[in-house]
ModelCIF file with pLDDT and N, C-alpha, C, O atoms, coordinates in Angstrom:
data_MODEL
#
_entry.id   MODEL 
#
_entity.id                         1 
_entity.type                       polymer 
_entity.pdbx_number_of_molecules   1 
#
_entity_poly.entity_id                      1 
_entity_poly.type                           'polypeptide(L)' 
_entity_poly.nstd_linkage                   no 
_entity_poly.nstd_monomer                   no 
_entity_poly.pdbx_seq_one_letter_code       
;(UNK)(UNK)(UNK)(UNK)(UNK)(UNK)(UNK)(UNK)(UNK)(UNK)(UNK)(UNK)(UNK)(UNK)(UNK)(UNK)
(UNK)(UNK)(UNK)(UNK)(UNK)(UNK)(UNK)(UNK)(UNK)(UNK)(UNK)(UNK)(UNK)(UNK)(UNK)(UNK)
(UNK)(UNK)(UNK)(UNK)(UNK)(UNK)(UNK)(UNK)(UNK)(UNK)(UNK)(UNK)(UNK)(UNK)(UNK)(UNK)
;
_entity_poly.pdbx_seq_one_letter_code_can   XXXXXXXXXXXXXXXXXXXXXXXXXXXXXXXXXXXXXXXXXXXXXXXX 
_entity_poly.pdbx_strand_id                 A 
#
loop_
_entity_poly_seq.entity_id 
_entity_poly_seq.num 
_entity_poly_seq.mon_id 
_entity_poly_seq.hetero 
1 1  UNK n 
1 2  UNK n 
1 3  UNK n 
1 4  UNK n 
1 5  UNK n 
1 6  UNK n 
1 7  UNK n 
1 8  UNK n 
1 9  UNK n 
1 10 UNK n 
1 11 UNK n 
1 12 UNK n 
1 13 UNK n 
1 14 UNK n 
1 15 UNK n 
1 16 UNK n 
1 17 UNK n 
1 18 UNK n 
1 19 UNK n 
1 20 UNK n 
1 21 UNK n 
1 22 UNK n 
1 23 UNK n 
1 24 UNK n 
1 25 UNK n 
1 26 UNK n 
1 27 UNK n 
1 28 UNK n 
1 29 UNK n 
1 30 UNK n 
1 31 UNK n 
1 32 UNK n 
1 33 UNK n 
1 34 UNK n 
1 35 UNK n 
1 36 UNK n 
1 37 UNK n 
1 38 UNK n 
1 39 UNK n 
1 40 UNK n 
1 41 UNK n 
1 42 UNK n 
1 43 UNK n 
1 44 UNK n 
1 45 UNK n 
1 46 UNK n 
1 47 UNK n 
1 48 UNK n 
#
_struct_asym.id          A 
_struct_asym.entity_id   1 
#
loop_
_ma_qa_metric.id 
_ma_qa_metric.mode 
_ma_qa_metric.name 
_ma_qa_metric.software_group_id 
_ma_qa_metric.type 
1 global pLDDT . pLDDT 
2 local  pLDDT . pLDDT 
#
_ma_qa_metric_global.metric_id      1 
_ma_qa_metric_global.metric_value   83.69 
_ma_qa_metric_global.model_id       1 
_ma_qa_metric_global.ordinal_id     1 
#
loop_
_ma_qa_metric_local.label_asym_id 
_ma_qa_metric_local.label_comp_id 
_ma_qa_metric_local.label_seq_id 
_ma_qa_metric_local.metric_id 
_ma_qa_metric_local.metric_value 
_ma_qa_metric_local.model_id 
_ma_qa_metric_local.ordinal_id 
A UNK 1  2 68.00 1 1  
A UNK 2  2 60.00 1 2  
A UNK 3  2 55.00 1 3  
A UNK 4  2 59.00 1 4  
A UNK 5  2 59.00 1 5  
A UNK 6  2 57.00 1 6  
A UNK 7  2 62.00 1 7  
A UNK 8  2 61.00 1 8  
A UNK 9  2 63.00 1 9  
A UNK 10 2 63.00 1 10 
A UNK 11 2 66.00 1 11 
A UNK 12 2 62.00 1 12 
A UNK 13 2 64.00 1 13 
A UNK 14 2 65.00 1 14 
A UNK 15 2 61.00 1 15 
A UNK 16 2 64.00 1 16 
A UNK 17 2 63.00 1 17 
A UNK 18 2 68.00 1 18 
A UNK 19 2 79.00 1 19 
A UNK 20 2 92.00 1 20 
A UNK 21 2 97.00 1 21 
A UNK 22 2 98.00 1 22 
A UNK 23 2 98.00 1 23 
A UNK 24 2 98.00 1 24 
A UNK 25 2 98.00 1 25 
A UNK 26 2 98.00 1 26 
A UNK 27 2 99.00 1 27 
A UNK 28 2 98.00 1 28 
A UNK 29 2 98.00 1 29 
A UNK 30 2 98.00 1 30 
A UNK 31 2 95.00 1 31 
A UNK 32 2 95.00 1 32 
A UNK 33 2 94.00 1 33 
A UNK 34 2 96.00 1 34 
A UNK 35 2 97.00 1 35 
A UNK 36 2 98.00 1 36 
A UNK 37 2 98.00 1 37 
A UNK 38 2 96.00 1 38 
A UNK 39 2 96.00 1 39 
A UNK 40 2 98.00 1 40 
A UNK 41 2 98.00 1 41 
A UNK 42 2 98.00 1 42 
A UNK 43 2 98.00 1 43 
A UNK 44 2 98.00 1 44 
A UNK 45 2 98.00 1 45 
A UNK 46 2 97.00 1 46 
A UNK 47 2 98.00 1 47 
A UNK 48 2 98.00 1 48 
#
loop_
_atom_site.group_PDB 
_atom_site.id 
_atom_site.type_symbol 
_atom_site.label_atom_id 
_atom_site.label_alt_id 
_atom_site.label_comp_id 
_atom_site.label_asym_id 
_atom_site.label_entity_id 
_atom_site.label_seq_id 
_atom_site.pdbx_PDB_ins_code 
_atom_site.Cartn_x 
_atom_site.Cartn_y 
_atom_site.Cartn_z 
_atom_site.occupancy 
_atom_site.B_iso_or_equiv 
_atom_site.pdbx_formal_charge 
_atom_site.auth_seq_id 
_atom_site.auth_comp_id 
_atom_site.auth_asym_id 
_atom_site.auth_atom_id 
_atom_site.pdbx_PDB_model_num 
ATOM 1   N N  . UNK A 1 1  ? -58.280 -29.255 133.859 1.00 68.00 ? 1  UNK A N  1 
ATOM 2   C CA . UNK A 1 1  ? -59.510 -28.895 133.184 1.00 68.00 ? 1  UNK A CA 1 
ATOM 3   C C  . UNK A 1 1  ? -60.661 -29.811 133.592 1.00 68.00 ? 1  UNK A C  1 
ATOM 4   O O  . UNK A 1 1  ? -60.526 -31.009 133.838 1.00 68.00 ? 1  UNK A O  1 
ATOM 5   N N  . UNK A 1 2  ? -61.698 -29.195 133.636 1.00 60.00 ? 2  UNK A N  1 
ATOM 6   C CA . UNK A 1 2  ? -63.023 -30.391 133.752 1.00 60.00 ? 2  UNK A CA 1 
ATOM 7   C C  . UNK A 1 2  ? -63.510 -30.410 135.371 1.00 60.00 ? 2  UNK A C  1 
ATOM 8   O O  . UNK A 1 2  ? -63.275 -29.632 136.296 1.00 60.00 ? 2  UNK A O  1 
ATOM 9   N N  . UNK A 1 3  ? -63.961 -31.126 135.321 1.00 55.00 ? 3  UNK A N  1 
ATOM 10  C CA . UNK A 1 3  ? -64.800 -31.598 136.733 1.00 55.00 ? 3  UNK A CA 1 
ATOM 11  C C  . UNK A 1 3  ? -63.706 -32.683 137.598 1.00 55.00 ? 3  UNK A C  1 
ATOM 12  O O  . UNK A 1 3  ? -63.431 -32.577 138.793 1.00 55.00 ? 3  UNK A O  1 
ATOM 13  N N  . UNK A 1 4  ? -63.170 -33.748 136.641 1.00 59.00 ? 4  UNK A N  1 
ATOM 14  C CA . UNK A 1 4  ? -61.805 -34.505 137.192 1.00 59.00 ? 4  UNK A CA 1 
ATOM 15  C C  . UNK A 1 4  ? -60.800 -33.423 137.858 1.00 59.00 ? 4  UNK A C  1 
ATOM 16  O O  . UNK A 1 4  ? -60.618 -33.387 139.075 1.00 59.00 ? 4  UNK A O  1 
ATOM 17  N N  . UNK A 1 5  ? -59.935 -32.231 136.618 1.00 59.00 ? 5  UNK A N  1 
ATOM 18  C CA . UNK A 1 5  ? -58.893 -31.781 137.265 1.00 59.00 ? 5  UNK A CA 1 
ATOM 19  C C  . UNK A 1 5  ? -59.467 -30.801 138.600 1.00 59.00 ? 5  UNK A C  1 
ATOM 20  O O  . UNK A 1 5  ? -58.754 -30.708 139.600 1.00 59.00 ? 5  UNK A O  1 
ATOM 21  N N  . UNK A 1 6  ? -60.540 -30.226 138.546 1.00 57.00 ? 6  UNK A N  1 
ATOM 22  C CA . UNK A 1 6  ? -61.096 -29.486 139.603 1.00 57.00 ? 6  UNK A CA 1 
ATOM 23  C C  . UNK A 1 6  ? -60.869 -30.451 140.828 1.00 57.00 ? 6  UNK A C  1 
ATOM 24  O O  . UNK A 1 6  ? -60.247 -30.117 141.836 1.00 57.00 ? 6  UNK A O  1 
ATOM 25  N N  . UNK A 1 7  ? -61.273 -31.322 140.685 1.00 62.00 ? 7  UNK A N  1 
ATOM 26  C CA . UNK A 1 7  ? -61.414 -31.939 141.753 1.00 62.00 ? 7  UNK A CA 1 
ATOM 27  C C  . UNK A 1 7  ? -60.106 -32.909 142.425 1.00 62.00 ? 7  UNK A C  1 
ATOM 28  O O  . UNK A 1 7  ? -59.962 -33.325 143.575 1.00 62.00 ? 7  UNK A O  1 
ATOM 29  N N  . UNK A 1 8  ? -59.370 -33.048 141.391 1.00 61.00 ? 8  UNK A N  1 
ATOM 30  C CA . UNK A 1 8  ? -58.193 -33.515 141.970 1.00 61.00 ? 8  UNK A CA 1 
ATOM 31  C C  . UNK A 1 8  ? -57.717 -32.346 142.441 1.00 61.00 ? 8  UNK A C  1 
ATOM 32  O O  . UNK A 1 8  ? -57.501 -32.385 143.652 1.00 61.00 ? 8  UNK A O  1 
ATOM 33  N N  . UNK A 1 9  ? -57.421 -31.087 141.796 1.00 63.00 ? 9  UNK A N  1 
ATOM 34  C CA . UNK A 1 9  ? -56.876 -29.605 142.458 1.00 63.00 ? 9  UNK A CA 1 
ATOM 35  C C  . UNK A 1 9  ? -56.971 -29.480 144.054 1.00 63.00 ? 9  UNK A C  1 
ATOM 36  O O  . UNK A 1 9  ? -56.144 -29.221 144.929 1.00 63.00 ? 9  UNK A O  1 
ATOM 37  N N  . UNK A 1 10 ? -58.644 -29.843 144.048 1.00 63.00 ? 10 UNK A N  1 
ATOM 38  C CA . UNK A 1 10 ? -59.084 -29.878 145.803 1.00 63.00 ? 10 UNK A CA 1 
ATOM 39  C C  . UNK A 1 10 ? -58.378 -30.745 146.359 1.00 63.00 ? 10 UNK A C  1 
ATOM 40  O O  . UNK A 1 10 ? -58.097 -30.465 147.524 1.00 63.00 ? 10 UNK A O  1 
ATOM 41  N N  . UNK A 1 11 ? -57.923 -31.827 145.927 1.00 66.00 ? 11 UNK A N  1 
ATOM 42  C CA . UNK A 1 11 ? -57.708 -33.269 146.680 1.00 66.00 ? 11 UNK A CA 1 
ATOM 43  C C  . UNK A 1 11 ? -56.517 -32.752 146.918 1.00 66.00 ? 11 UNK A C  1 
ATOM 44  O O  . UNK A 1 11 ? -56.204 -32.514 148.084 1.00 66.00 ? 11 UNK A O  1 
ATOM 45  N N  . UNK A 1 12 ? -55.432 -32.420 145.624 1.00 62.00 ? 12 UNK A N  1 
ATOM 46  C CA . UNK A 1 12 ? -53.871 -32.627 146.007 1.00 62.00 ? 12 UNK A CA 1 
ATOM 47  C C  . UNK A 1 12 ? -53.686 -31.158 147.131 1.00 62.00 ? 12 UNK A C  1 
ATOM 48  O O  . UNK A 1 12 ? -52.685 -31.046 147.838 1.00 62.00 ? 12 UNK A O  1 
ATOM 49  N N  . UNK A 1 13 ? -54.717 -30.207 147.132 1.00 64.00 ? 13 UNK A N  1 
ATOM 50  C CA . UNK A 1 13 ? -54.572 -29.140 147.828 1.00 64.00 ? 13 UNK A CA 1 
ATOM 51  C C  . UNK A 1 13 ? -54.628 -28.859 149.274 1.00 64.00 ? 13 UNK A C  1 
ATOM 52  O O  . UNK A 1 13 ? -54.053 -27.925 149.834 1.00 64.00 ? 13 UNK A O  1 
ATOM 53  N N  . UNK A 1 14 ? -55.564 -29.983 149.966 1.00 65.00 ? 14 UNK A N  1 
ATOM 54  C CA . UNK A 1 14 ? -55.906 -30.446 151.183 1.00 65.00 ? 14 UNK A CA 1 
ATOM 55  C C  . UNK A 1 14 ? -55.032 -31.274 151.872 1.00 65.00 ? 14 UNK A C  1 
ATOM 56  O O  . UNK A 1 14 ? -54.984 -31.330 153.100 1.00 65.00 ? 14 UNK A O  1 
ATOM 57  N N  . UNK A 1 15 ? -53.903 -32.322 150.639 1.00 61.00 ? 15 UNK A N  1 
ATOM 58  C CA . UNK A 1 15 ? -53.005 -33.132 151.443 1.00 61.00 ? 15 UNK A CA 1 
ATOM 59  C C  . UNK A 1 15 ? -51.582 -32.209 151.405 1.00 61.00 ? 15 UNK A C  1 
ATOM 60  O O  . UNK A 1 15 ? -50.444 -32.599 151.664 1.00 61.00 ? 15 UNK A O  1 
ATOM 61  N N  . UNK A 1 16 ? -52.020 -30.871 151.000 1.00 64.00 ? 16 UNK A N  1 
ATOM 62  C CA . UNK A 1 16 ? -50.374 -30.166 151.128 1.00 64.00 ? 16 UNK A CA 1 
ATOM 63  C C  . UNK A 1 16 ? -49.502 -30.311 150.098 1.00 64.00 ? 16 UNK A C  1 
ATOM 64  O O  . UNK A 1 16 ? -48.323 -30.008 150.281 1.00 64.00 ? 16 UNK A O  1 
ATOM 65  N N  . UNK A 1 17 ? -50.023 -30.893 148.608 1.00 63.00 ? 17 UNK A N  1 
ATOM 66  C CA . UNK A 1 17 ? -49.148 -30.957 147.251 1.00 63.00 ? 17 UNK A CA 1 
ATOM 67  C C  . UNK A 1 17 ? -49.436 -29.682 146.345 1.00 63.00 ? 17 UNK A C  1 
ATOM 68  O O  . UNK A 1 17 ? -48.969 -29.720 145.206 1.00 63.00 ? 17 UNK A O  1 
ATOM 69  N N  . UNK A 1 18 ? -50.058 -28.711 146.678 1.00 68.00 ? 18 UNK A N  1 
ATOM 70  C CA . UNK A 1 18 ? -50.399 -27.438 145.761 1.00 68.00 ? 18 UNK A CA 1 
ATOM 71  C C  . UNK A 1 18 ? -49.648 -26.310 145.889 1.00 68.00 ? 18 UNK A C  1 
ATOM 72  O O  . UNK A 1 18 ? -49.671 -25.433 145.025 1.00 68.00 ? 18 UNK A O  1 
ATOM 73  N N  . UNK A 1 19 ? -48.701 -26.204 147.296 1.00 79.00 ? 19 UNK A N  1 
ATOM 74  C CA . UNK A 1 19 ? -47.863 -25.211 146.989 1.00 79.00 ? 19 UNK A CA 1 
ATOM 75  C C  . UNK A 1 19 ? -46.997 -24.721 146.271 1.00 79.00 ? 19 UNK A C  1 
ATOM 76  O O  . UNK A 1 19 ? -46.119 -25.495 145.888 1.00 79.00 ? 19 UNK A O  1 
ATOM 77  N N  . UNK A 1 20 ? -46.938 -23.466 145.889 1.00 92.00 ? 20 UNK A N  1 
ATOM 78  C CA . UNK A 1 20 ? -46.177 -23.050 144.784 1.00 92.00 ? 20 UNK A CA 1 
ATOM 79  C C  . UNK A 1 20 ? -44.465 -23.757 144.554 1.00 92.00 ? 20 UNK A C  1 
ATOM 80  O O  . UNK A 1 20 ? -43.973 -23.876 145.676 1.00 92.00 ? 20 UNK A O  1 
ATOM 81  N N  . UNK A 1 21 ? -43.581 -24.184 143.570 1.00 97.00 ? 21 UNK A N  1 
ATOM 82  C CA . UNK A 1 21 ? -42.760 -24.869 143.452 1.00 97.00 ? 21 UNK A CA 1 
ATOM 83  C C  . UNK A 1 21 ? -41.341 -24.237 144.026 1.00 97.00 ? 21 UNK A C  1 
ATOM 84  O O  . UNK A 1 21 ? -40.836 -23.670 143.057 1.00 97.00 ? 21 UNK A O  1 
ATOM 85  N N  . UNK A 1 22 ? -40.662 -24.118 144.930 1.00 98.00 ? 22 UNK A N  1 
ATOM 86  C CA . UNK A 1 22 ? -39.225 -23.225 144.877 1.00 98.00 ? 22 UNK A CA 1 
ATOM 87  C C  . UNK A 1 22 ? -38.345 -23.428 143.549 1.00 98.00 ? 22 UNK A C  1 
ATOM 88  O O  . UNK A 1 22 ? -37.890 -22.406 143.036 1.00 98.00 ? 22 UNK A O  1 
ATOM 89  N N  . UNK A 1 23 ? -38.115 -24.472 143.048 1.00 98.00 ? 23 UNK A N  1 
ATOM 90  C CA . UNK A 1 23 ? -37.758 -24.397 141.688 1.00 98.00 ? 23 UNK A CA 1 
ATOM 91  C C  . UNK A 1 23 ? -35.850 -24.462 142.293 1.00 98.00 ? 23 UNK A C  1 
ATOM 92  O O  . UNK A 1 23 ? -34.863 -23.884 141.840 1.00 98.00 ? 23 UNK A O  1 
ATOM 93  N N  . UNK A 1 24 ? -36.022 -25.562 143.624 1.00 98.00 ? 24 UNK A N  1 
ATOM 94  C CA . UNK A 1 24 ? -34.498 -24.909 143.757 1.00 98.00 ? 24 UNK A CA 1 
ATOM 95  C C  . UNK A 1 24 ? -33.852 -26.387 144.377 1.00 98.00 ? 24 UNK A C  1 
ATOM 96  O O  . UNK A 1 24 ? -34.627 -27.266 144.755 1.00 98.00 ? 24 UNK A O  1 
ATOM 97  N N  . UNK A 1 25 ? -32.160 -26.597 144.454 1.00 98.00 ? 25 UNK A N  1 
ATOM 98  C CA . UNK A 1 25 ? -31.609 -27.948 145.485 1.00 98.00 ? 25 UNK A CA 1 
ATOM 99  C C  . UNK A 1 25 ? -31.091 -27.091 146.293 1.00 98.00 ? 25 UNK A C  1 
ATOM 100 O O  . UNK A 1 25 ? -30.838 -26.012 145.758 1.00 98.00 ? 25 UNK A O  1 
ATOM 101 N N  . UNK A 1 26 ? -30.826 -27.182 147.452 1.00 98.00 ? 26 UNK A N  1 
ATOM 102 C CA . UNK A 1 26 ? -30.301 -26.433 148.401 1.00 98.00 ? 26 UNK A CA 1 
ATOM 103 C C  . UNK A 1 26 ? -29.258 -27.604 149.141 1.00 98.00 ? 26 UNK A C  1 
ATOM 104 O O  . UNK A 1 26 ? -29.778 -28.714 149.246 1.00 98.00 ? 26 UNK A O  1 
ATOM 105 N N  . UNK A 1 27 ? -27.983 -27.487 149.612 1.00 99.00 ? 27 UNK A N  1 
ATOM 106 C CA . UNK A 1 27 ? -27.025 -27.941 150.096 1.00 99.00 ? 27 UNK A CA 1 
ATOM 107 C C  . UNK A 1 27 ? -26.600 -27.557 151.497 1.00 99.00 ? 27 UNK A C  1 
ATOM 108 O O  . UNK A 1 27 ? -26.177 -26.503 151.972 1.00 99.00 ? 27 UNK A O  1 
ATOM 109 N N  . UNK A 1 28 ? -26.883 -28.910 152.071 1.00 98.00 ? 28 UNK A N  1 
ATOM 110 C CA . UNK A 1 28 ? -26.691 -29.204 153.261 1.00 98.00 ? 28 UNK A CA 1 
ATOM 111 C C  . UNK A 1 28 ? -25.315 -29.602 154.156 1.00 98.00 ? 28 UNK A C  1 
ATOM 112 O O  . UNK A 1 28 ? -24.619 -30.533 153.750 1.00 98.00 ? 28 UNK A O  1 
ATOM 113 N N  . UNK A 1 29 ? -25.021 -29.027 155.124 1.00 98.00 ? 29 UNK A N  1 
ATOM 114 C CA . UNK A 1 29 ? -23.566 -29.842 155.055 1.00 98.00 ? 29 UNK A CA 1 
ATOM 115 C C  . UNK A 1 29 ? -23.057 -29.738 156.682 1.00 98.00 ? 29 UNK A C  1 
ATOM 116 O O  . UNK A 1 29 ? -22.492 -28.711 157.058 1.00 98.00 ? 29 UNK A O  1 
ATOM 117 N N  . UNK A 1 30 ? -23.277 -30.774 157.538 1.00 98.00 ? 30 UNK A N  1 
ATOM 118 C CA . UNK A 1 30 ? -22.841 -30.711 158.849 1.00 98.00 ? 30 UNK A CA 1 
ATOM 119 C C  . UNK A 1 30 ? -21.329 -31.576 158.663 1.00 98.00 ? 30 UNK A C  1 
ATOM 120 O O  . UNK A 1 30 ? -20.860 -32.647 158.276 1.00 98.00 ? 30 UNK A O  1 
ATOM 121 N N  . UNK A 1 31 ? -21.039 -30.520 159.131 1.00 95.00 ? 31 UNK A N  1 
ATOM 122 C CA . UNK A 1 31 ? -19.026 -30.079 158.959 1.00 95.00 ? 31 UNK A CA 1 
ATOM 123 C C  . UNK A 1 31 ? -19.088 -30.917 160.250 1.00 95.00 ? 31 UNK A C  1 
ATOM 124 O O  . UNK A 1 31 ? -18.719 -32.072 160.035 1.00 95.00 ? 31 UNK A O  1 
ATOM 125 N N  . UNK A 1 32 ? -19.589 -30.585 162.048 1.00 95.00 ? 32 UNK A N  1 
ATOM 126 C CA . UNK A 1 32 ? -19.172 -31.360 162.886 1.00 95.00 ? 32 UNK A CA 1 
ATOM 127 C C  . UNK A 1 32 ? -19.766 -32.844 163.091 1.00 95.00 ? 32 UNK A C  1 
ATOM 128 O O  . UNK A 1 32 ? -19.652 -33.466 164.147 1.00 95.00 ? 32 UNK A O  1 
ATOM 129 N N  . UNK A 1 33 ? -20.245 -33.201 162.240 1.00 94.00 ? 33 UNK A N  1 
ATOM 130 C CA . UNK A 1 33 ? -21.039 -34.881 162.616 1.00 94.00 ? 33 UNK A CA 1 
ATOM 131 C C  . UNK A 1 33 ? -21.490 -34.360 163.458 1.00 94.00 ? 33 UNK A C  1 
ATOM 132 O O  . UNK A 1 33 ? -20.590 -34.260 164.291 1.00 94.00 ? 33 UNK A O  1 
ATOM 133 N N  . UNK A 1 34 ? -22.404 -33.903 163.847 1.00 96.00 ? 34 UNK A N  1 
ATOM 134 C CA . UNK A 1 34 ? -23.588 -33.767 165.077 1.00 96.00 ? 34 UNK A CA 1 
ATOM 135 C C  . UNK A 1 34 ? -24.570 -34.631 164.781 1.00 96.00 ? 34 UNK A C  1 
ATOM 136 O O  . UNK A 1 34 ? -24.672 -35.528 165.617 1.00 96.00 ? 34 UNK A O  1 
ATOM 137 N N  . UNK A 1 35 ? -25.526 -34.695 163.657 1.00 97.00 ? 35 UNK A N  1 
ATOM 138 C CA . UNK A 1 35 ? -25.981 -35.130 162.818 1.00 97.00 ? 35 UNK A CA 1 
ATOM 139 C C  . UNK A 1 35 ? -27.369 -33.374 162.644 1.00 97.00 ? 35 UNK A C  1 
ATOM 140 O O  . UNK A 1 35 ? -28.589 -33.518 162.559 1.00 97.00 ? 35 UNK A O  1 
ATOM 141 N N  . UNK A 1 36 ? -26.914 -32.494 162.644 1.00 98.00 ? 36 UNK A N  1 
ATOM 142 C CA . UNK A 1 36 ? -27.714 -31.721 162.588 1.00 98.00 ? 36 UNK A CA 1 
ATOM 143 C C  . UNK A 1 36 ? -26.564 -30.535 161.432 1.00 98.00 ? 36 UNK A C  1 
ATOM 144 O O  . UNK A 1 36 ? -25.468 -29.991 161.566 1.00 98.00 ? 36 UNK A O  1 
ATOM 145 N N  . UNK A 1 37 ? -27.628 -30.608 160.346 1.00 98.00 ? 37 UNK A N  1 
ATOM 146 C CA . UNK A 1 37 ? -26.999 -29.641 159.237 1.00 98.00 ? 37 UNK A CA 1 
ATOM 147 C C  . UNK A 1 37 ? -27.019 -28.109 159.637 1.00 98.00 ? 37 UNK A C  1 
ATOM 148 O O  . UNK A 1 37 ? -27.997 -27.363 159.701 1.00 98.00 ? 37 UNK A O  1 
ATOM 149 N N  . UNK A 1 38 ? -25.471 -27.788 159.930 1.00 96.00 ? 38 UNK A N  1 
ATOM 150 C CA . UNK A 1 38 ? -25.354 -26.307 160.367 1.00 96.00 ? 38 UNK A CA 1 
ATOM 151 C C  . UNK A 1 38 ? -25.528 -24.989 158.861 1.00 96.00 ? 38 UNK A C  1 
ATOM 152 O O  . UNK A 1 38 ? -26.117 -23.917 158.720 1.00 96.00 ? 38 UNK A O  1 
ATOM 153 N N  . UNK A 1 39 ? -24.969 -25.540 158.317 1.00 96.00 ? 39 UNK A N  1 
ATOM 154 C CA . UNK A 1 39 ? -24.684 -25.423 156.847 1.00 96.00 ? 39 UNK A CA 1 
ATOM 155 C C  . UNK A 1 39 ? -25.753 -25.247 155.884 1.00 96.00 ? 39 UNK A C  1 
ATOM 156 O O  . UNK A 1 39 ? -26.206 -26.336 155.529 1.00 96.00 ? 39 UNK A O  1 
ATOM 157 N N  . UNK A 1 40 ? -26.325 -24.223 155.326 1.00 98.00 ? 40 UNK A N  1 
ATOM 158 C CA . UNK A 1 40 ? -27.199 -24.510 153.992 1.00 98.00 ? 40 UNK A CA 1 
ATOM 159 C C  . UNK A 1 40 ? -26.972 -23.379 153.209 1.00 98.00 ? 40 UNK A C  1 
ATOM 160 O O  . UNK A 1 40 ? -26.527 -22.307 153.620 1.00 98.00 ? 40 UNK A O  1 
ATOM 161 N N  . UNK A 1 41 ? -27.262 -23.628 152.177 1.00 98.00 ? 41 UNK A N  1 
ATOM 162 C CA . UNK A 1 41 ? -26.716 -22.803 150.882 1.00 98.00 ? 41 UNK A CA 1 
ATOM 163 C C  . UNK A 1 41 ? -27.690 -22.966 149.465 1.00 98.00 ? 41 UNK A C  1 
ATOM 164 O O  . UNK A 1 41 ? -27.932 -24.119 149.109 1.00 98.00 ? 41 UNK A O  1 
ATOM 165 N N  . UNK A 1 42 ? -28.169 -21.992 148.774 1.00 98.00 ? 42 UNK A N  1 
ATOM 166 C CA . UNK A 1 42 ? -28.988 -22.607 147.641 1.00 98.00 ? 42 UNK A CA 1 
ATOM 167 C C  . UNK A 1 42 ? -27.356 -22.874 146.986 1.00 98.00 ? 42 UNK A C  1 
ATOM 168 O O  . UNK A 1 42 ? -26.294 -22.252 146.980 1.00 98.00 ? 42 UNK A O  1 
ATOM 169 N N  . UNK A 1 43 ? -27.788 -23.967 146.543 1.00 98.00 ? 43 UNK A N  1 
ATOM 170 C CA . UNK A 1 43 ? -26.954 -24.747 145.624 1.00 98.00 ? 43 UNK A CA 1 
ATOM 171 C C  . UNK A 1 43 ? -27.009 -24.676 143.660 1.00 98.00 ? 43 UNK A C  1 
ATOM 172 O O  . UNK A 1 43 ? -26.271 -24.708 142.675 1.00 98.00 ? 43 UNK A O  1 
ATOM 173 N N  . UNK A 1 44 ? -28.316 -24.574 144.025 1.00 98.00 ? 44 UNK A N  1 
ATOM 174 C CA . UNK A 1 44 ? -29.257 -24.222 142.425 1.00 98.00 ? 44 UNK A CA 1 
ATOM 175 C C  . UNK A 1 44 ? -30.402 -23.728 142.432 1.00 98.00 ? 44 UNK A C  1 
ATOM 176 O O  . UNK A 1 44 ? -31.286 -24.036 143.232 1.00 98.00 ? 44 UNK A O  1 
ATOM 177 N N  . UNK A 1 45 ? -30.508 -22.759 141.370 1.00 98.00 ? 45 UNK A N  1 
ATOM 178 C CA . UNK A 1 45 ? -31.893 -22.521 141.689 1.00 98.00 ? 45 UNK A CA 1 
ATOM 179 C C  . UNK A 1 45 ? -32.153 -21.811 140.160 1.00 98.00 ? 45 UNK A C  1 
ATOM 180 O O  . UNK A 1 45 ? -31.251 -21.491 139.386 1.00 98.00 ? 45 UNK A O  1 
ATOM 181 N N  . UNK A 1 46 ? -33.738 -21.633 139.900 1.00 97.00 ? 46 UNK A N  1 
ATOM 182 C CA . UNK A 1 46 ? -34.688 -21.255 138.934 1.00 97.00 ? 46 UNK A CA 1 
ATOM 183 C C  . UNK A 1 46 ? -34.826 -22.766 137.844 1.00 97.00 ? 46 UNK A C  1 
ATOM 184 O O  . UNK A 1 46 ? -35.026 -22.883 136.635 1.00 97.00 ? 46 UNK A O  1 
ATOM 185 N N  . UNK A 1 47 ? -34.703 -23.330 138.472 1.00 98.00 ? 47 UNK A N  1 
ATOM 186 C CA . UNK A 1 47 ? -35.282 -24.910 137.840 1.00 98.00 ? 47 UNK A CA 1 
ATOM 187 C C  . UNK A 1 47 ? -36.398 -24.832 138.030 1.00 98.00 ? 47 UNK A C  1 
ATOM 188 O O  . UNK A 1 47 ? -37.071 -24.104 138.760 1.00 98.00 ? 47 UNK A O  1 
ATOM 189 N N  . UNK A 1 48 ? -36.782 -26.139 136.889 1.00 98.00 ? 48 UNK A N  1 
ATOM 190 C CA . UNK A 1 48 ? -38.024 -26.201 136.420 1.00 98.00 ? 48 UNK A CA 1 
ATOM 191 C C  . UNK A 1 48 ? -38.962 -27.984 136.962 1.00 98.00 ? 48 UNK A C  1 
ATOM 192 O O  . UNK A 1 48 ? -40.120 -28.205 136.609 1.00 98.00 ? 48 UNK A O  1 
#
């Protein structure tokens, strides 16, 4: 609200913190030690 939250809105929006939330953990899991995760899976999701 106000002239502050307006303007922080702009600020956090320009450094890339305003996108909408996935609301989710997703699970990662490289089975061969490559070090590259072959593996992903939502793990959880519709969090808040």
């Amino acid at each position: 609200k106000g002239i502050r939250g307006w303007v922080m809105g702009k600020v956090m929006g320009r450094a890339g913190a305003k996108v909408p939330s996935p609301n989710r953990i997703t699970l990662l899991r490289d089975k061969d030690h490559d070090g590259i995760a072959e593996t992903r899976t939502v793990f959880l999701e519709n969090l808040n």
